[in-house]
Protein backbone atom coordinates (compact mmCIF):
# COMPACT_ATOMS: atom_id res chain seq x y z
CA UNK A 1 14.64 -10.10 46.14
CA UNK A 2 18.22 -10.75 44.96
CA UNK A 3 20.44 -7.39 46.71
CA UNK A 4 23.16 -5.79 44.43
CA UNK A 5 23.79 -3.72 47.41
CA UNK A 6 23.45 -3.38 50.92
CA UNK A 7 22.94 -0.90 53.20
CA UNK A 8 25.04 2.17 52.88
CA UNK A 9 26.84 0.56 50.10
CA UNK A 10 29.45 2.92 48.29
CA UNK A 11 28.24 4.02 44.86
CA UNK A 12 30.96 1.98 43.18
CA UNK A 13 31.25 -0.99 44.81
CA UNK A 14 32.25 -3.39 42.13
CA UNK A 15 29.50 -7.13 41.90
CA UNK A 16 30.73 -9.64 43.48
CA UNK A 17 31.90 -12.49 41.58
CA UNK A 18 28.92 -14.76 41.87
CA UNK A 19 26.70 -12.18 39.85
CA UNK A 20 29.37 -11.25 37.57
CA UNK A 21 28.56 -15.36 36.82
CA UNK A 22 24.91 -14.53 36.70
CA UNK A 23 25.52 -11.90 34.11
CA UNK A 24 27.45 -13.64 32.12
CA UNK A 25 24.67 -16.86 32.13
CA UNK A 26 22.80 -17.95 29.16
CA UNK A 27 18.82 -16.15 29.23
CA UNK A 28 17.33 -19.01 30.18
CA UNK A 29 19.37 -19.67 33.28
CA UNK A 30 19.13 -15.94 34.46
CA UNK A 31 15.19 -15.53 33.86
CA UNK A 32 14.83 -19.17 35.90
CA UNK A 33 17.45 -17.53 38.88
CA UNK A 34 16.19 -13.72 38.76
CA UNK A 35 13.35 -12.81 41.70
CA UNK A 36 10.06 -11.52 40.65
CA UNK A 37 9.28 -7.57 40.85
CA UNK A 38 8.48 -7.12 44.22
CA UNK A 39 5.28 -4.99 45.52
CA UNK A 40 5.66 -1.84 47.12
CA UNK A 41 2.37 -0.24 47.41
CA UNK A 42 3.99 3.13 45.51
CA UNK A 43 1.66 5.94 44.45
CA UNK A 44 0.42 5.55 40.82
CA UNK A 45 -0.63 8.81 40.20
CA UNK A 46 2.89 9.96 41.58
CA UNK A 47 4.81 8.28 38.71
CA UNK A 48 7.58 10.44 36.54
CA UNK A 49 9.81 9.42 33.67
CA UNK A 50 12.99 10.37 32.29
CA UNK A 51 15.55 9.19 29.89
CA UNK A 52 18.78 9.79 27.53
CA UNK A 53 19.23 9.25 23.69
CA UNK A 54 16.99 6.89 22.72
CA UNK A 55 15.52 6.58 26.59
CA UNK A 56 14.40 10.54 26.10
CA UNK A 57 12.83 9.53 22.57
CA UNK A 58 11.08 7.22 24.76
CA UNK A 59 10.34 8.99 28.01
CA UNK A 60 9.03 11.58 25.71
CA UNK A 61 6.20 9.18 24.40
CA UNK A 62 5.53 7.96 27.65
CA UNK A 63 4.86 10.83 29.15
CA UNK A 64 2.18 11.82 26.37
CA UNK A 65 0.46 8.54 25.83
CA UNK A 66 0.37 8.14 29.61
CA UNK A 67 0.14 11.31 30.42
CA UNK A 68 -3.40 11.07 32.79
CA UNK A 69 -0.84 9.80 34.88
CA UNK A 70 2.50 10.80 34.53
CA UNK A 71 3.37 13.87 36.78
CA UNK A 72 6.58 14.80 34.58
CA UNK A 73 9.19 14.36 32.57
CA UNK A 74 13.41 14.48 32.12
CA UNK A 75 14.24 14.23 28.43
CA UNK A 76 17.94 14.61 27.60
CA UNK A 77 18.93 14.53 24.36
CA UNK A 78 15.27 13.09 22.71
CA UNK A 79 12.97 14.33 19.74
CA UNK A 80 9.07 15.06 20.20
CA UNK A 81 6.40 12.57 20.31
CA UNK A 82 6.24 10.72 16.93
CA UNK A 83 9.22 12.13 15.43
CA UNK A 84 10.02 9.12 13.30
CA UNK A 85 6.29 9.31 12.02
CA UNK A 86 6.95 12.44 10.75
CA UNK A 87 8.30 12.45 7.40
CA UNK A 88 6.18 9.79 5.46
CA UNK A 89 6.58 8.95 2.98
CA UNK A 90 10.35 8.26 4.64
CA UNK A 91 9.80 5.03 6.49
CA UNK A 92 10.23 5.96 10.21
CA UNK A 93 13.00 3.74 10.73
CA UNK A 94 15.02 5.92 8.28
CA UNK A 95 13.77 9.05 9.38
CA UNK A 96 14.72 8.27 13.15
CA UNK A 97 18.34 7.60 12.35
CA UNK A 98 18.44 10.67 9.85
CA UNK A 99 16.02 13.83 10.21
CA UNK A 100 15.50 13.03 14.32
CA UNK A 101 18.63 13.45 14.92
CA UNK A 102 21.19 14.84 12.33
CA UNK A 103 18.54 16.81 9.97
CA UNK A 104 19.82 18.61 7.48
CA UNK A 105 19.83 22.39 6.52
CA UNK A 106 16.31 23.34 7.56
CA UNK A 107 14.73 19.82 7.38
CA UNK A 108 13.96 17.66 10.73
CA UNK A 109 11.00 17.57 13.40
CA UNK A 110 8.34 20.17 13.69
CA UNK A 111 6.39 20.40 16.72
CA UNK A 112 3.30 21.40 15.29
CA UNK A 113 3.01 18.52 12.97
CA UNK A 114 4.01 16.18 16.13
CA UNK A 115 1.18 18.01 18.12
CA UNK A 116 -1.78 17.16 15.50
CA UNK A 117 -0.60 13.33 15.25
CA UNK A 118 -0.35 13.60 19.26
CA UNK A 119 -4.37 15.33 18.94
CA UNK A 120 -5.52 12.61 16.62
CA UNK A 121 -4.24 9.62 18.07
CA UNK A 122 -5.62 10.66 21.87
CA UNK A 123 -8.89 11.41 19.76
CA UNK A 124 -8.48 7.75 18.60
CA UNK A 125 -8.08 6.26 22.41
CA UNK A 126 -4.63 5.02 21.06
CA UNK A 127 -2.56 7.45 23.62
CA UNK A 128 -4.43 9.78 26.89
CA UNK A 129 -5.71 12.95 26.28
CA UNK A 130 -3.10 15.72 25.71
CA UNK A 131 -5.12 18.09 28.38
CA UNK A 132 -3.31 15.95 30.98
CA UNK A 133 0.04 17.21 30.21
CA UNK A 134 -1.25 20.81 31.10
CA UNK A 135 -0.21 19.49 35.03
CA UNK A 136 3.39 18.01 33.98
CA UNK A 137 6.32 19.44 34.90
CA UNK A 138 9.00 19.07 31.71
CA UNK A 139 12.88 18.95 32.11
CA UNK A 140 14.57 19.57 29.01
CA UNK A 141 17.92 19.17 27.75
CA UNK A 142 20.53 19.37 24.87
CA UNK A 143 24.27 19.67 25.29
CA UNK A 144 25.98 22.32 22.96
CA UNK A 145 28.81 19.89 21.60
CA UNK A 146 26.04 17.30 20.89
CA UNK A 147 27.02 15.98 17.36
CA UNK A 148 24.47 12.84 17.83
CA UNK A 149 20.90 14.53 18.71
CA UNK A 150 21.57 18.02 16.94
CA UNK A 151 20.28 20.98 19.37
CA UNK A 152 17.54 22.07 16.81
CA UNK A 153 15.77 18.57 17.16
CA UNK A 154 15.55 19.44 20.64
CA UNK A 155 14.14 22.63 20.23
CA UNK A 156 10.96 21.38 18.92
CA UNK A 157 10.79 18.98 21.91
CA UNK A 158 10.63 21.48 24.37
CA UNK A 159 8.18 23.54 21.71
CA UNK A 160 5.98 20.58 21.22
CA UNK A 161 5.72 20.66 25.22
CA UNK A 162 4.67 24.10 25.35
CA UNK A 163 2.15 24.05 22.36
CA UNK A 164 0.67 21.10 23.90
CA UNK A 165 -0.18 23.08 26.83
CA UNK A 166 2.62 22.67 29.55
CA UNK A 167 2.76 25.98 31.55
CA UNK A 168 6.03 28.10 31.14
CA UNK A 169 6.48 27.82 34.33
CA UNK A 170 6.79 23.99 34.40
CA UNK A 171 9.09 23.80 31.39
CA UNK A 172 12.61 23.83 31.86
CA UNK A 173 15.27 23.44 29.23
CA UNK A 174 18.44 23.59 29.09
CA UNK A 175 21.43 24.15 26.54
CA UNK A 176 24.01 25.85 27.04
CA UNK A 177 26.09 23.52 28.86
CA UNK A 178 29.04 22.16 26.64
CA UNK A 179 27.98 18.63 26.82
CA UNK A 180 28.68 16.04 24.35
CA UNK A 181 25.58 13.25 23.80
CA UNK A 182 25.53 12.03 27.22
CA UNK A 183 23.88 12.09 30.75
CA UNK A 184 25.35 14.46 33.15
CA UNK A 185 27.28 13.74 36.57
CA UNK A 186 29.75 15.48 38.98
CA UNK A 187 31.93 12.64 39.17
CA UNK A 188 35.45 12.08 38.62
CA UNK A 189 35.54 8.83 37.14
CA UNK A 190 33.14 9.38 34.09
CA UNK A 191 33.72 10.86 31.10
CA UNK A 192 34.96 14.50 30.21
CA UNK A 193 31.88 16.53 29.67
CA UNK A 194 32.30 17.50 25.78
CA UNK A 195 32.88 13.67 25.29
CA UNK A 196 30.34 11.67 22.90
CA UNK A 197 31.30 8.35 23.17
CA UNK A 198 30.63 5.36 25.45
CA UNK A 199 29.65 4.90 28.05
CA UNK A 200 27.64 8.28 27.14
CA UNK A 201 27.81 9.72 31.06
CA UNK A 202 29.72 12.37 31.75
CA UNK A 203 31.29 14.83 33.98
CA UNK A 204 30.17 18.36 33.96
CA UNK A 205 30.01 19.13 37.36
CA UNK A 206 26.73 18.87 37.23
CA UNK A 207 23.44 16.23 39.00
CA UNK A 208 21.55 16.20 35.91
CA UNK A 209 19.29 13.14 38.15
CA UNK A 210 18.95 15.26 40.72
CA UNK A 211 17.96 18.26 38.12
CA UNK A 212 15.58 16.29 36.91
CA UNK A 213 13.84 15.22 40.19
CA UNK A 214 14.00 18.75 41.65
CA UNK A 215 12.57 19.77 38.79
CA UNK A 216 10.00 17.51 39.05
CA UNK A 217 8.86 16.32 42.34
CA UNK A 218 10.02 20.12 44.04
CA UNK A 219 13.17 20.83 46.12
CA UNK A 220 14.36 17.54 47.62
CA UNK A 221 15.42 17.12 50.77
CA UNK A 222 19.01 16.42 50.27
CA UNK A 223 21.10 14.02 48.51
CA UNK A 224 23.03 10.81 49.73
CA UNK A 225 26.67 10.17 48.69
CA UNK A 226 26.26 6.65 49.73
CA UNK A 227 21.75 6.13 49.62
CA UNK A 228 20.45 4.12 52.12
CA UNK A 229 18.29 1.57 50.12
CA UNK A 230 18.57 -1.75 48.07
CA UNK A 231 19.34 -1.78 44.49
CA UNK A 232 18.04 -5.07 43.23
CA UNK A 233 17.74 -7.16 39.96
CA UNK A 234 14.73 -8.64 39.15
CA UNK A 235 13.35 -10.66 35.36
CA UNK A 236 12.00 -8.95 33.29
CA UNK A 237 9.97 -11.57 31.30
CA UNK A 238 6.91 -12.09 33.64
CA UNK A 239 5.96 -8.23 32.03
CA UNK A 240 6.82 -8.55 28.17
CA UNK A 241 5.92 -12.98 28.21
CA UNK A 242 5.62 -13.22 24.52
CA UNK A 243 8.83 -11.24 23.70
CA UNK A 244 7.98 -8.42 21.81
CA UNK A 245 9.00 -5.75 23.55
CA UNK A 246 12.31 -7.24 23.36
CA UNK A 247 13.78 -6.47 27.03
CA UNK A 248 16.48 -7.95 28.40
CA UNK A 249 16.42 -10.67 31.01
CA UNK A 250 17.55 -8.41 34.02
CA UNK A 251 15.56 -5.14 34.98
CA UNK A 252 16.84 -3.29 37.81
CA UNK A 253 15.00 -1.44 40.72
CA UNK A 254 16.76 1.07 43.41
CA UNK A 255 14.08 1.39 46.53
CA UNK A 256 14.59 3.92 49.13
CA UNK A 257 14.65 2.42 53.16
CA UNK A 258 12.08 4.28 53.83
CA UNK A 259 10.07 2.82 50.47
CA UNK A 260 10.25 -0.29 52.69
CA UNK A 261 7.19 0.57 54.84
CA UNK A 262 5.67 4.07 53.26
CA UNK A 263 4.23 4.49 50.15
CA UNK A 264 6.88 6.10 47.39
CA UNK A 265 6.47 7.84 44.15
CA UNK A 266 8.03 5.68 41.26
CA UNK A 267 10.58 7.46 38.80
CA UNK A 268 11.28 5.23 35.17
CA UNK A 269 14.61 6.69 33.95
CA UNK A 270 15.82 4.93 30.61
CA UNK A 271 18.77 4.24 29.50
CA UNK A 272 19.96 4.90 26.01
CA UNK A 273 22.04 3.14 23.15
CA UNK A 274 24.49 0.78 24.13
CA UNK A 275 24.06 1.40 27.89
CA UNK A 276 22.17 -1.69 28.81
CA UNK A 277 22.66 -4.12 30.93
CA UNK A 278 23.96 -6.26 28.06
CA UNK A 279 26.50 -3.52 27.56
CA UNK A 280 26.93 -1.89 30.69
CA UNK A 281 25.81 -4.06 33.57
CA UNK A 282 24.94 -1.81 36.39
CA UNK A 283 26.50 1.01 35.97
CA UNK A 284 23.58 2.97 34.55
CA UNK A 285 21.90 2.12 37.65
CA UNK A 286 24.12 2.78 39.96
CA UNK A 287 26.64 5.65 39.42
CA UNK A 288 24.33 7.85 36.86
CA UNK A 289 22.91 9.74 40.28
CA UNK A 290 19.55 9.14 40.82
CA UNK A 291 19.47 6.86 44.11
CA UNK A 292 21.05 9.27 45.55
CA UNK A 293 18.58 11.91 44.24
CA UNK A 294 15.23 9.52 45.63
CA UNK A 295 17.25 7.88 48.80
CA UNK A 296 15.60 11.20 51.13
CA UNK A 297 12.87 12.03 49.01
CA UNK A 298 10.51 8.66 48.87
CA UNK A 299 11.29 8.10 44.97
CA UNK A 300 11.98 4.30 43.94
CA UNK A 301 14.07 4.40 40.94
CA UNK A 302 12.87 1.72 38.32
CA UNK A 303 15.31 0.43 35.63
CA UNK A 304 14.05 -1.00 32.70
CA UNK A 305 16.33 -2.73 30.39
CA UNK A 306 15.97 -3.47 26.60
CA UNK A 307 18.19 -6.28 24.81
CA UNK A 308 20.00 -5.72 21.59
CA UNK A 309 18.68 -7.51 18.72
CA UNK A 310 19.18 -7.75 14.77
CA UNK A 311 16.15 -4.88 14.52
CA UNK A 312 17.81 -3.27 16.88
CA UNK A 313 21.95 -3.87 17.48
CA UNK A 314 22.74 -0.87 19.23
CA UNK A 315 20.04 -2.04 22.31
CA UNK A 316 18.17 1.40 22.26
CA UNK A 317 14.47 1.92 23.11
CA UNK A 318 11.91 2.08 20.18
CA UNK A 319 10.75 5.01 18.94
CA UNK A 320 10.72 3.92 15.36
CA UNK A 321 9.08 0.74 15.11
CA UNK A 322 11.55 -2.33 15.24
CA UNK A 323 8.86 -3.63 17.69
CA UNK A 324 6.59 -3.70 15.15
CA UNK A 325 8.23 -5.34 12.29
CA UNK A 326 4.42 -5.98 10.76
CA UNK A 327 4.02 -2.36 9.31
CA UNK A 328 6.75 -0.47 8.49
CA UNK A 329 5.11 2.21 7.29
CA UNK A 330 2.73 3.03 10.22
CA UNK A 331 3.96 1.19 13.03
CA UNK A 332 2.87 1.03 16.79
CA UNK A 333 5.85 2.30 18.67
CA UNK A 334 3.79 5.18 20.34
CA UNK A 335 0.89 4.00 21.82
CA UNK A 336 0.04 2.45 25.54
CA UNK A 337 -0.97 -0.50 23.52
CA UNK A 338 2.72 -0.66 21.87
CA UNK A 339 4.68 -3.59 23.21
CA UNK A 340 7.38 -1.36 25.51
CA UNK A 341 5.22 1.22 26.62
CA UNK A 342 2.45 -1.73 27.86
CA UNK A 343 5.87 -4.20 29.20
CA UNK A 344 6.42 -0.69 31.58
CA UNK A 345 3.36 -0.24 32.48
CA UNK A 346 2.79 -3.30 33.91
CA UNK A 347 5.50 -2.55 35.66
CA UNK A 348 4.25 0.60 37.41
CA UNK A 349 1.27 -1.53 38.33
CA UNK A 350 3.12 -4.57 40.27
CA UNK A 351 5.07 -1.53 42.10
CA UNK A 352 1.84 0.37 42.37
CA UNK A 353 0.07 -3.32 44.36
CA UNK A 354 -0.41 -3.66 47.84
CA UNK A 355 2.68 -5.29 49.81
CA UNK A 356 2.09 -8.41 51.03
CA UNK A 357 1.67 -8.69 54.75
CA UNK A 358 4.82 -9.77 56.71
CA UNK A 359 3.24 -13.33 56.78
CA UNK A 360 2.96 -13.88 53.01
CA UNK A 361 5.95 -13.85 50.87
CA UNK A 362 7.47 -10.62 49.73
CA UNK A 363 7.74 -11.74 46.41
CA UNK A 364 4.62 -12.34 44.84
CA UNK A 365 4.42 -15.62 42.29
CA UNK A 366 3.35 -15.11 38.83
């Protein structure tokens, strides 16, 4: 698989020219140059998920439609399940940019609601069933300068967790940190921590990755300045071949050294608006904390990228239905059928698949 790093790389080390050029290439040319998702015989039933903005929104609804599955969560900044399919007769796509995040006076998201749509829908076989997230360990979080996802949409997250039957003890949430709309770091070069703009991460002296993966997976064992492990590219379009999920050419994936030969736990963390690869590059990948979180603790790090698109300019993840342009009143942007949720699952399953032996190819063909 193409490297982006090497061993023992320095967290910032700046692409070399040559994939600068790839980035910059038209689709067609990256998706004919980009290696296939290699196999790495990880642990399905050891998967987690976590996300910011628009990746909580969606780390949120992975974690309940998959939730037979999932193990936990890291939501920062994100609604509950089915927010945008909340306020009908609003069309979700208006309620996502309005009551989801910015509701007014005592208007937005109510967990209950979110719970019965979540009870009827695993009833239907759309999404798992909800007793699964009884086992999940939820990290929840909502900075107190946040003008973007107000704190009282996030309050019914983390009460939509706990009336679907996650144990106190495995919910965590936190907010009272004065955070702007961002993910969290300790690092000097990002953003100052009651910031909201791009590139959304910030410094508040504070590993909200490793929070999250603590939080999750139990006390790690420690965490690498400089992780010893690969962080690769690979195409995306083998896993969404007809386009609607809409992802971007260029997925990235951060595997451990030790991931190499052992079998790892997988960890999806999402990005959020306008910190794609199309916008970004990289750098959510590499500098947001989380390969150094999983470098000692077994965890391969999967990056999935979405594209920006006229449905969807700002390049977030759906959780209102711009994959589903069909029905804009009731549309699929929830269930393991919907195109993004399925694109990552898939996925989980070629990391999940038994490495080839060293005398086949590493890289399995389409």
């Amino acid at each position: 698989m193409t490297q982006l790093s090497t061993h023992r790389q320095p967290r910032r080390l700046i692409l070399p020219s040559l994939l600068l050029t790839l980035a910059a290439a038209s689709v067609p040319a990256q998706a004919g140059m980009l290696p296939t998702l290699a196999a790495y015989g990880a642990d399905p039933g050891q998967t987690s998920v976590s996300g910011m903005s628009s990746g909580a929104f969606m780390a949120a609804q992975f974690s309940v439609a998959f939730s037979a599955s999932v193990v936990g969560a890291g939501i920062v900044a994100g609604g509950p399940f089915y927010c945008a399919g909340l306020f009908a007769p609003t069309l979700p796509a208006q309620a996502a940019s309005s009551a989801c995040m910015t509701p007014l006076g005592s208007s937005g998201p109510r967990a209950s609601a979110a719970l019965q749509f979540a009870g009827a829908f695993a009833e239907q076989g759309r999404i798992d069933s909800l007793s699964g997230l009884a086992r999940q360990k939820i990290y929840i979080f909502s900075g107190s300068k946040d003008p973007v996802v107000k704190q009282k949409v996030v309050d019914q997250t983390a009460k939509f967790f706990a009336l679907a039957g996650v144990k106190p003890a495995n919910l965590k949430y936190v907010n009272t940190i004065a955070a702007g709309h961002a993910l969290l770091t300790d690092s000097p070069g990002d953003s100052a921590c009651g910031t909201t703009a791009a590139p959304f991460i910030n410094n508040c002296g504070y590993r909200q990755a490793n929070e999250i993966l603590s939080w999750i997976y139990g006390p790690l064992q420690k965490t690498e300045d400089r992780p010893a492990g690969q962080l690769t590219m690979f195409d995306q379009a083998p896993f969404d071949p007809a386009g609607a999920a809409t992802l971007g050419p260029i997925g990235y994936v951060y595997v451990p050294d030790a991931c190499e030969k052992a079998a790892c736990r997988i960890h999806v963390a999402f990005h959020g608006c306008l910190q794609g690869e199309g916008k970004l590059g990289d750098r959510y990948a590499r500098t947001t904390g989380y390969n150094e979180a999983a470098a000692s603790n077994r965890i391969i790090v999967l990056y999935p990228q979405v594209a920006a698109s006229s449905r969807n300019p700002l390049g977030c993840w759906d959780f209102w239905g711009y994959t589903a342009p069909a029905d804009t009143l009731h549309p699929d942007f929830y269930s393991k059928q919907a195109p993004q949720h399925a694109a990552i699952a898939n996925m989980l399953k070629r990391l999940s698949e038994t490495r080839p032996s060293p005398d086949q190819p590493k890289e399995p063909k389409e």
